[in-house]
C-alpha atoms as a PDB file:
ATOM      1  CA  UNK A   1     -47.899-110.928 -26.807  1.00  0.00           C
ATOM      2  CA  UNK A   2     -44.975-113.467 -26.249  1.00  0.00           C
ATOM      3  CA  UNK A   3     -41.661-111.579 -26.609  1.00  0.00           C
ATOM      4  CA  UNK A   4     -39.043-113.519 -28.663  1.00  0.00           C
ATOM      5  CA  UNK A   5     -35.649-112.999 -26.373  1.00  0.00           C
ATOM      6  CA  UNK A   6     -32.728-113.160 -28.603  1.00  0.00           C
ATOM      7  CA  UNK A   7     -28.830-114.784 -27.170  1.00  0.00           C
ATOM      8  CA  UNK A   8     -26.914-111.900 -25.898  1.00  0.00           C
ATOM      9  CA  UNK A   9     -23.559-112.635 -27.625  1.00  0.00           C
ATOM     10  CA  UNK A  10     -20.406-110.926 -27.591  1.00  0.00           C
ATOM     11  CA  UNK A  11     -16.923-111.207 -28.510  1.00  0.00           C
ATOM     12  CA  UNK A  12     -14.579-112.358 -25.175  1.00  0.00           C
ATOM     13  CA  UNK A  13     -11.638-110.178 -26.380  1.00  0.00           C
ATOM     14  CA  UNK A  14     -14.288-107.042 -26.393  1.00  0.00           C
ATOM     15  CA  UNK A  15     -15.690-108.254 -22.855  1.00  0.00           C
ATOM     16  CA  UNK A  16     -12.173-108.672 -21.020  1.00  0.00           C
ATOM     17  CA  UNK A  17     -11.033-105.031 -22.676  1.00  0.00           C
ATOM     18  CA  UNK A  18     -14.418-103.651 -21.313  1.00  0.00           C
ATOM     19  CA  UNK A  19     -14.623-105.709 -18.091  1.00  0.00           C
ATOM     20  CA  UNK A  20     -10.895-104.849 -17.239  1.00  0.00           C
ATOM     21  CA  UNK A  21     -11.004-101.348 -17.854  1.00  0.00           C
ATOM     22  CA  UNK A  22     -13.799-100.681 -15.226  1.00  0.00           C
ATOM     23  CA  UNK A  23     -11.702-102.946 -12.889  1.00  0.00           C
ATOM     24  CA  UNK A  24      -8.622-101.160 -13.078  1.00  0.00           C
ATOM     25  CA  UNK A  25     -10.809 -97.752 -12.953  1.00  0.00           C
ATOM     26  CA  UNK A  26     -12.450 -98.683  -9.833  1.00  0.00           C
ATOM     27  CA  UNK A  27      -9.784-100.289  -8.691  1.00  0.00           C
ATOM     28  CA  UNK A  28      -7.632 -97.016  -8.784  1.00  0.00           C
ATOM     29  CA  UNK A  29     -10.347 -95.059  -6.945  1.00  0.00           C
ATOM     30  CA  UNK A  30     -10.666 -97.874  -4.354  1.00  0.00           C
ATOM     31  CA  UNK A  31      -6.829 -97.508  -3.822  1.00  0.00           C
ATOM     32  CA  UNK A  32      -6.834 -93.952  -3.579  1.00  0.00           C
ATOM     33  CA  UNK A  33      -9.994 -93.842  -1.130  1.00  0.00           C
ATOM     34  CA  UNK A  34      -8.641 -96.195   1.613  1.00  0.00           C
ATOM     35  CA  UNK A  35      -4.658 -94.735   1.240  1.00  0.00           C
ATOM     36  CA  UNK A  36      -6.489 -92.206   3.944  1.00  0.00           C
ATOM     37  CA  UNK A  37      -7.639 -95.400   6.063  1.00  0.00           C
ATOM     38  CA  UNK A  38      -5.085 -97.313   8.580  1.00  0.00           C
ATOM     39  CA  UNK A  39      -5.005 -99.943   6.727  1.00  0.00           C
ATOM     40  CA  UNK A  40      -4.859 -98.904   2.592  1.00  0.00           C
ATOM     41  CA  UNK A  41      -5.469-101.888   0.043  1.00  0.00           C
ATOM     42  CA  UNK A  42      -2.605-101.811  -2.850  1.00  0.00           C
ATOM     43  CA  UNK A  43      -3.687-101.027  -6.398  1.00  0.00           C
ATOM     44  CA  UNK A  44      -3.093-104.717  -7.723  1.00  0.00           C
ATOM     45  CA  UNK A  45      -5.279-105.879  -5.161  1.00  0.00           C
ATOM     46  CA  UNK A  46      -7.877-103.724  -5.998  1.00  0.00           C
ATOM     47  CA  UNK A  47      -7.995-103.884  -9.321  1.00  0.00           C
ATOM     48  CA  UNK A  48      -8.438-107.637  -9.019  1.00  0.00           C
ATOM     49  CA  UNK A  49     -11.324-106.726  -6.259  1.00  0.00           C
ATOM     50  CA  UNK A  50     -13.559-104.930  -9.110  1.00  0.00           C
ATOM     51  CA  UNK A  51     -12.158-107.552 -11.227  1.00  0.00           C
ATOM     52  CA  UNK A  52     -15.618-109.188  -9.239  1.00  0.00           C
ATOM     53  CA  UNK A  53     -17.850-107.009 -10.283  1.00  0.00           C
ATOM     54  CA  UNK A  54     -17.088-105.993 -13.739  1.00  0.00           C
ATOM     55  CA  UNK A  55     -16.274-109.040 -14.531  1.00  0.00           C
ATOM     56  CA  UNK A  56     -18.260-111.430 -12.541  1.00  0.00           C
ATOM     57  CA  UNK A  57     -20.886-109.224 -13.274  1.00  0.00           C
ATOM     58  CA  UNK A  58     -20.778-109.708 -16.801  1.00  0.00           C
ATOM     59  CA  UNK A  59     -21.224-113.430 -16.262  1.00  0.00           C
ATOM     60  CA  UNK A  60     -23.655-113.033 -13.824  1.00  0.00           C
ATOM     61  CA  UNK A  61     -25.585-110.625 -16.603  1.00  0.00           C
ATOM     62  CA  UNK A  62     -25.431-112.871 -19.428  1.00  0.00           C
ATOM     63  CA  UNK A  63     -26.474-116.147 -16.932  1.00  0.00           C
ATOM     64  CA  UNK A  64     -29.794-113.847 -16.644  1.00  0.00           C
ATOM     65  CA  UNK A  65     -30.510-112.485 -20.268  1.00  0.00           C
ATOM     66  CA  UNK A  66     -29.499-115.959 -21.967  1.00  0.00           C
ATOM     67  CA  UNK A  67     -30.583-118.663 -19.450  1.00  0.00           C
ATOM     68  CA  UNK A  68     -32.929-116.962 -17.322  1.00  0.00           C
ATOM     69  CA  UNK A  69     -34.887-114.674 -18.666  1.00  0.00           C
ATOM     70  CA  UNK A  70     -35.941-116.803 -21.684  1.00  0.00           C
ATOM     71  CA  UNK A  71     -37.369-119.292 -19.200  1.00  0.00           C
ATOM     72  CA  UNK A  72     -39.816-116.887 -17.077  1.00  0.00           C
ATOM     73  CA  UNK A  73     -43.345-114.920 -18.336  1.00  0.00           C
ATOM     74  CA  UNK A  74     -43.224-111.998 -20.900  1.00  0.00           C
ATOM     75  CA  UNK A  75     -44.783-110.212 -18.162  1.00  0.00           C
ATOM     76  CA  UNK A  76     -42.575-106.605 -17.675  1.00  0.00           C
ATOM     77  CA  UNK A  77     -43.572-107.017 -14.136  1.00  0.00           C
ATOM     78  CA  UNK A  78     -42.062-110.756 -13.393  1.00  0.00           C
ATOM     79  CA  UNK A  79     -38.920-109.738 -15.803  1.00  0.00           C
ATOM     80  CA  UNK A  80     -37.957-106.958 -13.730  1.00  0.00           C
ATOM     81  CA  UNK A  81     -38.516-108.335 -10.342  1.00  0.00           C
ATOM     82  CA  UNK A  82     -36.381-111.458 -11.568  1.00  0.00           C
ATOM     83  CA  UNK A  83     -33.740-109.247 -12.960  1.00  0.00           C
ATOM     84  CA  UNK A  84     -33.643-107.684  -9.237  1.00  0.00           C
ATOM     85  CA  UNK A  85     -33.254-110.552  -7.389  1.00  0.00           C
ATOM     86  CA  UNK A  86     -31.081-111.753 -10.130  1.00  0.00           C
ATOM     87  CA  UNK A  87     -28.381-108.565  -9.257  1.00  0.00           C
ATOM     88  CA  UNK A  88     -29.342-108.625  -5.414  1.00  0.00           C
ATOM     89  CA  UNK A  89     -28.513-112.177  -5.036  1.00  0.00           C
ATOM     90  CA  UNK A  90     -25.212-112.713  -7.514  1.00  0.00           C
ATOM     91  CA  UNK A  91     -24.155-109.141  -5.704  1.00  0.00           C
ATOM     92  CA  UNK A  92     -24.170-110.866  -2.517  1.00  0.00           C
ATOM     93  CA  UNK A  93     -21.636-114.114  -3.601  1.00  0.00           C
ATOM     94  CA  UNK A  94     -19.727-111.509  -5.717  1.00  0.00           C
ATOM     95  CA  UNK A  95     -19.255-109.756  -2.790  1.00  0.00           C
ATOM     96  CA  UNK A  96     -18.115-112.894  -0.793  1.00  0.00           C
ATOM     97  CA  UNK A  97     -16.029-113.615  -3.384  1.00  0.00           C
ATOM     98  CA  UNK A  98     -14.582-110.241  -2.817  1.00  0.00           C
ATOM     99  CA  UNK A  99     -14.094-110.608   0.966  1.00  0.00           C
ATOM    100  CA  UNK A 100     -12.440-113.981   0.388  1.00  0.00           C
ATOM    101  CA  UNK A 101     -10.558-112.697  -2.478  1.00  0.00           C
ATOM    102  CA  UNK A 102      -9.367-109.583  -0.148  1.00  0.00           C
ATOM    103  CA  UNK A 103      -8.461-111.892   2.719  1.00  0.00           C
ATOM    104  CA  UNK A 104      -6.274-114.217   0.676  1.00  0.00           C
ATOM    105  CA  UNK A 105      -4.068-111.495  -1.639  1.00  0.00           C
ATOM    106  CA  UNK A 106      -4.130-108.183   0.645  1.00  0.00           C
ATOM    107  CA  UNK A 107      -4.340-109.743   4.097  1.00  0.00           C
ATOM    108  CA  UNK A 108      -7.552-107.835   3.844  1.00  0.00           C
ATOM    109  CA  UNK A 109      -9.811-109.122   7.311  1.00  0.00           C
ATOM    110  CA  UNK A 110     -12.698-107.518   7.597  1.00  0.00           C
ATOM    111  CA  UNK A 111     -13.202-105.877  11.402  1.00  0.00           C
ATOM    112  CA  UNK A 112     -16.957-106.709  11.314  1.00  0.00           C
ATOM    113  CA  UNK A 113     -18.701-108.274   8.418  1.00  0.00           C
ATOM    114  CA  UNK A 114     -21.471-106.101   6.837  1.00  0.00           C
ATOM    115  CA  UNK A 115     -24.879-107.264   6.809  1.00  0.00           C
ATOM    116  CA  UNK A 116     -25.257-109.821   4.865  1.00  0.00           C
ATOM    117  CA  UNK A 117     -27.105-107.847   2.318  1.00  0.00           C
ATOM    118  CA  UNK A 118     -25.122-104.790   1.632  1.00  0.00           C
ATOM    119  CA  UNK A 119     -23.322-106.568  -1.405  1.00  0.00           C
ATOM    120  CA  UNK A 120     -26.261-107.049  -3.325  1.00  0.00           C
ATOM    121  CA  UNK A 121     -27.498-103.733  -2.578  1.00  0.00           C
ATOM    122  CA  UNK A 122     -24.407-102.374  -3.825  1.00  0.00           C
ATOM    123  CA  UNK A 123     -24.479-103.915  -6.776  1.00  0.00           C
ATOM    124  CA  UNK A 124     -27.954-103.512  -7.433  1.00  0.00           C
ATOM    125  CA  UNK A 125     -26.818 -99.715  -7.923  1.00  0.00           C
ATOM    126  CA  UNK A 126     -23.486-100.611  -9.838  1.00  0.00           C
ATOM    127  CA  UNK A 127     -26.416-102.187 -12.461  1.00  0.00           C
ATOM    128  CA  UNK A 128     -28.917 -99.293 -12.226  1.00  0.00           C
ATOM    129  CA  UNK A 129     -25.688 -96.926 -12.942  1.00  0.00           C
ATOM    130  CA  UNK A 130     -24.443 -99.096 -15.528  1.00  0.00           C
ATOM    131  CA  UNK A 131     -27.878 -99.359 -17.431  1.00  0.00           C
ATOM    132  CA  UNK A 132     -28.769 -95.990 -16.952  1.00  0.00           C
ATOM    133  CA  UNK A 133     -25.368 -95.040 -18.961  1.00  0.00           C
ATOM    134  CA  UNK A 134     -27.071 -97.790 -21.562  1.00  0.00           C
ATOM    135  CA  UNK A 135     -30.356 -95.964 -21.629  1.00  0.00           C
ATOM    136  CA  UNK A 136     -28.739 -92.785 -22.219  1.00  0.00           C
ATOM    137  CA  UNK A 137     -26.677 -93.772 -25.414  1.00  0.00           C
ATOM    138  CA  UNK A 138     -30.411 -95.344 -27.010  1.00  0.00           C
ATOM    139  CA  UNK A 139     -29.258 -98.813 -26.320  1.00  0.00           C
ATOM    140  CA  UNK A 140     -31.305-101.685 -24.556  1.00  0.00           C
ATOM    141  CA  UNK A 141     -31.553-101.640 -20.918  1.00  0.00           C
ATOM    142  CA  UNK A 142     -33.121-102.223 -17.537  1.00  0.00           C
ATOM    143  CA  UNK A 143     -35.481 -99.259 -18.423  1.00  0.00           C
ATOM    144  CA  UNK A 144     -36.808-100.137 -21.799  1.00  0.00           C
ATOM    145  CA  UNK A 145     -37.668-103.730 -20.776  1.00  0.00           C
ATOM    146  CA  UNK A 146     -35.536-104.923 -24.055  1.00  0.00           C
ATOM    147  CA  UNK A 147     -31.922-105.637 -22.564  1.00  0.00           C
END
């Protein structure tokens, strides 16, 4: 059976109201969770923070399901793992980005950098959350093997 992917396409005015919401969501609970640390990051520096990952993430999704995914086997097995490494490894340069973005607005330095890997972790479970939110509304997701 060879699966027929079709273009994941979507308006850029209903991605940036999406994508910006979560941001300035996240962003607030980011703010409010290090106000209790000695050095707190500012809201507007936060927001543009998750700014990465909704955002980025969005880009980094659609380089996948439109350029990616079309180009490997129908085989559930190979799309998944792809889809993985897809979301461990964009996690980990989104969350460079982040650090670098950090540094240069908030003065934000990390003490010790994380392992390496902790940002695509991360946002391996930012995707899992985000398409098991998909899943539950009956839309195409990670789960059903058609999104």
């Amino acid at each position: 059976m060879i699966a027929t992917w079709q273009p994941y396409r979507e308006r850029l005015r209903v991605t940036l109201v999406r994508t910006v919401l979560i941001a300035v969501v996240a962003g607030t609970v980011l703010a409010m969770w290090s106000a209790r640390s000695a050095r707190p990051i500012r809201w507007p520096v936060a927001v543009v923070l998750m700014l990465w990952v909704s955002f980025g993430g969005h880009w980094l999704e659609l380089w996948f399901l439109n350029w990616l995914r079309p180009r490997l086997p129908d085989a559930p097995t190979v799309q998944r793992f792809a889809r993985l490494a897809t979301w461990f490894l964009g996690g980990c340069g989104l969350g460079v980005g982040m650090a670098l973005t950090g540094r240069a607005l908030g003065g934000i330095g990390l003490t010790h950098w994380p392992a390496w890997w902790a940002a695509g972790v991360a946002f391996i479970g930012v995707e899992l959350v985000a398409h098991s939110v998909l899943q539950a509304r009956g839309r195409a997701s990670f789960f059903t093997g058609r999104g």
